[in-house]
PDB file of N, CA and C in Angstrom:
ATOM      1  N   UNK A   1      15.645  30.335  -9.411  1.00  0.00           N
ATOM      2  CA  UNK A   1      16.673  29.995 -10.376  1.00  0.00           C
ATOM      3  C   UNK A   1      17.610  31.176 -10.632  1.00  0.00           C
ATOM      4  N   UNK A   2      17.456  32.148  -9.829  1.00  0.00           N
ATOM      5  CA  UNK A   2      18.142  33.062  -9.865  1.00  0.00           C
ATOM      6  C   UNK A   2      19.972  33.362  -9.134  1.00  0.00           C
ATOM      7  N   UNK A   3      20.198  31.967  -8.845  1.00  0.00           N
ATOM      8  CA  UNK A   3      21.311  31.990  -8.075  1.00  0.00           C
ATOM      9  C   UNK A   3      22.334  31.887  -9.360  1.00  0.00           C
ATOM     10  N   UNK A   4      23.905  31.782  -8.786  1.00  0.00           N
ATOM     11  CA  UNK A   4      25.067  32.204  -9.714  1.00  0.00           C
ATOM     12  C   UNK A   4      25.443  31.145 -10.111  1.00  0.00           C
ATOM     13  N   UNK A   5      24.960  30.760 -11.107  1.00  0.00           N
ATOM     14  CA  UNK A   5      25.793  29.610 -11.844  1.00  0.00           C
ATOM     15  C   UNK A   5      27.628  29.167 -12.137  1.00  0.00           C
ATOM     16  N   UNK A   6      28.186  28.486 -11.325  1.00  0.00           N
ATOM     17  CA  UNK A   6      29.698  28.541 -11.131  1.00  0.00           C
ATOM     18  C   UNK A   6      29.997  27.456 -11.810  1.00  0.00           C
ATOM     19  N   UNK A   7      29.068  25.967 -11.652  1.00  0.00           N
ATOM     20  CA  UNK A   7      29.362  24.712 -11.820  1.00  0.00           C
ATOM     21  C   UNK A   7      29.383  24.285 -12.954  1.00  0.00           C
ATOM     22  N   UNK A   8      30.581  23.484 -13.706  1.00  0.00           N
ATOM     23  CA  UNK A   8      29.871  23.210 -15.293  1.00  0.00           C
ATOM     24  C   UNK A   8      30.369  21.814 -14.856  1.00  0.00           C
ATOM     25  N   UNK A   9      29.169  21.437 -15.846  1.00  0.00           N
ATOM     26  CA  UNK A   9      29.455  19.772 -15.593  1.00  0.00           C
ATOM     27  C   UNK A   9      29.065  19.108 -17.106  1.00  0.00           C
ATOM     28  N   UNK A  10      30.179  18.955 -17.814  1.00  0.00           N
ATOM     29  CA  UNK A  10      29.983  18.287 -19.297  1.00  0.00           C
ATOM     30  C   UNK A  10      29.511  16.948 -19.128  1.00  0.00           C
ATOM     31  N   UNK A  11      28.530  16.733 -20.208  1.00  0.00           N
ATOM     32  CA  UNK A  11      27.585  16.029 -20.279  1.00  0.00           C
ATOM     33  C   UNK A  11      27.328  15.487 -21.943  1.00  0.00           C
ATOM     34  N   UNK A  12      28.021  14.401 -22.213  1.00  0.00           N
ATOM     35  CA  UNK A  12      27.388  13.808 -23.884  1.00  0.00           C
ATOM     36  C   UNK A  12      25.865  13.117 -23.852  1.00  0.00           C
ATOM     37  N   UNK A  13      25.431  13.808 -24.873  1.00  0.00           N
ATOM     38  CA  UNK A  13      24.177  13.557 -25.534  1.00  0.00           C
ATOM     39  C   UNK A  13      24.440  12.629 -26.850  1.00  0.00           C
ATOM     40  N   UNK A  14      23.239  11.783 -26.654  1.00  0.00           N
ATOM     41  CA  UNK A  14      23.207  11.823 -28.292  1.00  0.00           C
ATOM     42  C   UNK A  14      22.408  12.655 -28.958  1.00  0.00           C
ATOM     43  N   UNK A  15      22.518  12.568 -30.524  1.00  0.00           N
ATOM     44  CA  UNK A  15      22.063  13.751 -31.438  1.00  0.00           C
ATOM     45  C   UNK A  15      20.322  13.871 -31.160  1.00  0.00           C
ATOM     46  N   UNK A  16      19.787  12.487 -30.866  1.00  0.00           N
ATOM     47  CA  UNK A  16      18.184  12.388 -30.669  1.00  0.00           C
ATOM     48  C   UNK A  16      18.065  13.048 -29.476  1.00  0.00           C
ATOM     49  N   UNK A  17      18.579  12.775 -28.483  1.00  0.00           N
ATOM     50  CA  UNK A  17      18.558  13.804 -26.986  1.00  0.00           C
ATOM     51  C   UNK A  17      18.276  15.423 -27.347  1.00  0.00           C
ATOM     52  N   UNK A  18      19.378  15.587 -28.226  1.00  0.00           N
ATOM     53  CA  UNK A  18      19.795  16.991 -28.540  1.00  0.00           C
ATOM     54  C   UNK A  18      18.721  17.787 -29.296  1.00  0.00           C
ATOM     55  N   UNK A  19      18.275  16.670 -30.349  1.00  0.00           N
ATOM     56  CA  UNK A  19      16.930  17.525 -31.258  1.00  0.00           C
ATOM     57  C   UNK A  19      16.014  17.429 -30.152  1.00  0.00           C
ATOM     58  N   UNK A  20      15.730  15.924 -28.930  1.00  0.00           N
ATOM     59  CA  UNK A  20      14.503  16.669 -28.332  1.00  0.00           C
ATOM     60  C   UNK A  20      14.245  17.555 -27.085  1.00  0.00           C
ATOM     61  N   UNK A  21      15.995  18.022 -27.115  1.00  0.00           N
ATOM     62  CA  UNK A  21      15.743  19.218 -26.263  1.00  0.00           C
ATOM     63  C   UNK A  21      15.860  20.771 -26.950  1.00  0.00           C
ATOM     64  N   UNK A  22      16.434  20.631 -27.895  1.00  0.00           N
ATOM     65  CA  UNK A  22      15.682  21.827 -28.941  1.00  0.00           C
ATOM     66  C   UNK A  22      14.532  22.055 -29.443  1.00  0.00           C
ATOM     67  N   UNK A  23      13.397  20.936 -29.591  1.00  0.00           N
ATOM     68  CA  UNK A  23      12.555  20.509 -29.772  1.00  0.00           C
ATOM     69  C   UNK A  23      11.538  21.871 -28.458  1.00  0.00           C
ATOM     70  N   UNK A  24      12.108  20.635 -27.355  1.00  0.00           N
ATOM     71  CA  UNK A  24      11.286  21.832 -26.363  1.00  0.00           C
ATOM     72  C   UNK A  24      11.407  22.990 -25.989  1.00  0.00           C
ATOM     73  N   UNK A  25      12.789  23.300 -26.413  1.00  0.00           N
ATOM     74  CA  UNK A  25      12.852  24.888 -26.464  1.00  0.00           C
ATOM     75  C   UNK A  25      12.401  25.804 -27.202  1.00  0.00           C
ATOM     76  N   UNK A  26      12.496  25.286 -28.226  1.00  0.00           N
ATOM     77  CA  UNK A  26      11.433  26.078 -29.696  1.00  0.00           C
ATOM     78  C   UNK A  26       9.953  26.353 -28.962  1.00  0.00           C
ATOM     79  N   UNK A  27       9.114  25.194 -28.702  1.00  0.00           N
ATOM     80  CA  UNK A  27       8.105  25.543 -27.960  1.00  0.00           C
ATOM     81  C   UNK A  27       7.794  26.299 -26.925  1.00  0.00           C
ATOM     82  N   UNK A  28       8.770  27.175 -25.959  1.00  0.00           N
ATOM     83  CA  UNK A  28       8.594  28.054 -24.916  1.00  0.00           C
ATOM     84  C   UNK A  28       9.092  29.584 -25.899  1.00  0.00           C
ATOM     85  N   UNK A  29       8.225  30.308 -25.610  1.00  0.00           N
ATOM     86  CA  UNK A  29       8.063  31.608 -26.133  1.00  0.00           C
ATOM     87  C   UNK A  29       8.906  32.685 -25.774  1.00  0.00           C
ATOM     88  N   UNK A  30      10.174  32.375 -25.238  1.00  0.00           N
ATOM     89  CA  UNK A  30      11.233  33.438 -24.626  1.00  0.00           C
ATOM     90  C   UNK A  30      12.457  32.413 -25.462  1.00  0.00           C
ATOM     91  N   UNK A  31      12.053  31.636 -25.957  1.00  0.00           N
ATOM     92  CA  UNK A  31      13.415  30.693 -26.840  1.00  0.00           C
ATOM     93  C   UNK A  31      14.521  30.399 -25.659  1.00  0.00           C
ATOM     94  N   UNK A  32      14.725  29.704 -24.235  1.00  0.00           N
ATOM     95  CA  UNK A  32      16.097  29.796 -23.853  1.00  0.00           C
ATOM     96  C   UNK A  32      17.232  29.018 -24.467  1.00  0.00           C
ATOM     97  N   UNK A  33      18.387  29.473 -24.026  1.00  0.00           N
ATOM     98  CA  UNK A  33      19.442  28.711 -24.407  1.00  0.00           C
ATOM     99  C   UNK A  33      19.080  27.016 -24.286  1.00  0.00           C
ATOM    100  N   UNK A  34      20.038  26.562 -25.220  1.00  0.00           N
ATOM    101  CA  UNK A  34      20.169  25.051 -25.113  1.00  0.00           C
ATOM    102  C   UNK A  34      20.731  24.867 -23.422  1.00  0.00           C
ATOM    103  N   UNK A  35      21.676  25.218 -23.379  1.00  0.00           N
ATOM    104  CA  UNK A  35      22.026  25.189 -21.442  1.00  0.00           C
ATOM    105  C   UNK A  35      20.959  25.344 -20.517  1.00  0.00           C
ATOM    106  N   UNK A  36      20.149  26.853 -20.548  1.00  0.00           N
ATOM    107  CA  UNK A  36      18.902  27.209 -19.691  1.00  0.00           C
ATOM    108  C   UNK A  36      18.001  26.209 -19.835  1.00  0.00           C
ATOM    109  N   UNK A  37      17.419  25.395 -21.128  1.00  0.00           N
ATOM    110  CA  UNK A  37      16.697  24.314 -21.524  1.00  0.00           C
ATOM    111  C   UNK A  37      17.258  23.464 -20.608  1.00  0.00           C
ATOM    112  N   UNK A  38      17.896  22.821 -20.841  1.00  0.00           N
ATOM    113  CA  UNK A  38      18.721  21.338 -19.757  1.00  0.00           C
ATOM    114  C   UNK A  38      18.450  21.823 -18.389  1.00  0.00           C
ATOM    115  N   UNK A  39      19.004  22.805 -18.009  1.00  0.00           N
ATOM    116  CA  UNK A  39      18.600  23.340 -16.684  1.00  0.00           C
ATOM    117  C   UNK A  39      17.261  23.149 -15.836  1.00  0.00           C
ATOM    118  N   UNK A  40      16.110  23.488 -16.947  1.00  0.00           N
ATOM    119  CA  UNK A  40      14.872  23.701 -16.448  1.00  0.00           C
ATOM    120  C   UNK A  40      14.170  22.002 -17.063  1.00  0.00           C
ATOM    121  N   UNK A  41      14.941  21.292 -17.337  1.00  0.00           N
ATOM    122  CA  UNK A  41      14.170  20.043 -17.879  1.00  0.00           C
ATOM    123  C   UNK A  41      14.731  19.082 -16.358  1.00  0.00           C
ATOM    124  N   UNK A  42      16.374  19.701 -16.291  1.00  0.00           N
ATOM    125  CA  UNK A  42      16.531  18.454 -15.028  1.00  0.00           C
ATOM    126  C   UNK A  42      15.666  18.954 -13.767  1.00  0.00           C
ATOM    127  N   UNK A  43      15.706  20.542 -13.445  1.00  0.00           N
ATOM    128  CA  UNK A  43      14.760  20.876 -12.763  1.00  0.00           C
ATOM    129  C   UNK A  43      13.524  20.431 -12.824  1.00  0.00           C
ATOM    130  N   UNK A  44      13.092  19.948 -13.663  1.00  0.00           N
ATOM    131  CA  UNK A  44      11.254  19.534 -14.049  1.00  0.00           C
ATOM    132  C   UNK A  44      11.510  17.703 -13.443  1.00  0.00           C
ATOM    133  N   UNK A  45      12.545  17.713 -13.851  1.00  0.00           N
ATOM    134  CA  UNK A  45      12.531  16.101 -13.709  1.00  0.00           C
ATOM    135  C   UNK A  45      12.844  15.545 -12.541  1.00  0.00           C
ATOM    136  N   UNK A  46      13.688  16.428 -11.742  1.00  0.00           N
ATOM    137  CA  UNK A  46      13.635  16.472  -9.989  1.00  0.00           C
ATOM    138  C   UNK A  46      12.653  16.824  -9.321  1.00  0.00           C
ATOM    139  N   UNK A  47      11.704  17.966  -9.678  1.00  0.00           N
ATOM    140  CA  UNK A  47      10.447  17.729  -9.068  1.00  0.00           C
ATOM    141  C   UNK A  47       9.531  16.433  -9.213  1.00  0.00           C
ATOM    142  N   UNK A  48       9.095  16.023 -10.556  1.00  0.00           N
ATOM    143  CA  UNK A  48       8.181  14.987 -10.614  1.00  0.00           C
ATOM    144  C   UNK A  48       8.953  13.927  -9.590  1.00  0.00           C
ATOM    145  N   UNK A  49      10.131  13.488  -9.814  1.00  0.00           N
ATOM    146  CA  UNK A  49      11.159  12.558  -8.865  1.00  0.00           C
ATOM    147  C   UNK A  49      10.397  12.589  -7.304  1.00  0.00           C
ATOM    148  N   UNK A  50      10.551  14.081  -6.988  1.00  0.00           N
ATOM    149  CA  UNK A  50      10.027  14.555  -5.457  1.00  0.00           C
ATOM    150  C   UNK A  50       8.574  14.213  -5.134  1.00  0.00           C
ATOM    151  N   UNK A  51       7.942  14.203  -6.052  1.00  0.00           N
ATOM    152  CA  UNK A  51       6.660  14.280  -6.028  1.00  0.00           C
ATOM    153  C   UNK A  51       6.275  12.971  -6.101  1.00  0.00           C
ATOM    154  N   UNK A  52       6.966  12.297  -6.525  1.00  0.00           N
ATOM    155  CA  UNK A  52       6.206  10.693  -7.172  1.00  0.00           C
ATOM    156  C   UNK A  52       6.997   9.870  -6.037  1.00  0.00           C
ATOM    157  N   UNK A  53       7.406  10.363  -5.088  1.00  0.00           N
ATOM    158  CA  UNK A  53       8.330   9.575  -3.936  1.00  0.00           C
ATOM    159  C   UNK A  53       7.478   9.456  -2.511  1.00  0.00           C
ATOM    160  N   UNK A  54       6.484  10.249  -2.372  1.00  0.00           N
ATOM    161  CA  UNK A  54       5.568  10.875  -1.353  1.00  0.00           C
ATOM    162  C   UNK A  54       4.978   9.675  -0.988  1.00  0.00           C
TER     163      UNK A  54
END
């Protein structure tokens, strides 16, 4: 995840989305950004995707 982030791609949430991705960020012990959060949730959610396709 160390590559250069160039791409922005706006994205509406609703407010319930929003608390439960603050939600899970509170729970990781380095606090990331609300952005880094989304990042590593669509990342989580493309693996299981990969995985559950096998």
């Amino acid at each position: 995840m160390g590559e250069k982030k160039d791409q922005r791609i706006p994205v509406m949430m609703s407010s319930e989305e929003v608390e439960a991705i603050d939600d899970w960020r509170r729970q990781r012990p380095e606090l990331p950004s609300r952005s880094e959060a989304i990042r590593r949730l669509v990342e989580l959610g493309l693996k299981a995707k990969a995985g559950s396709s096998r």
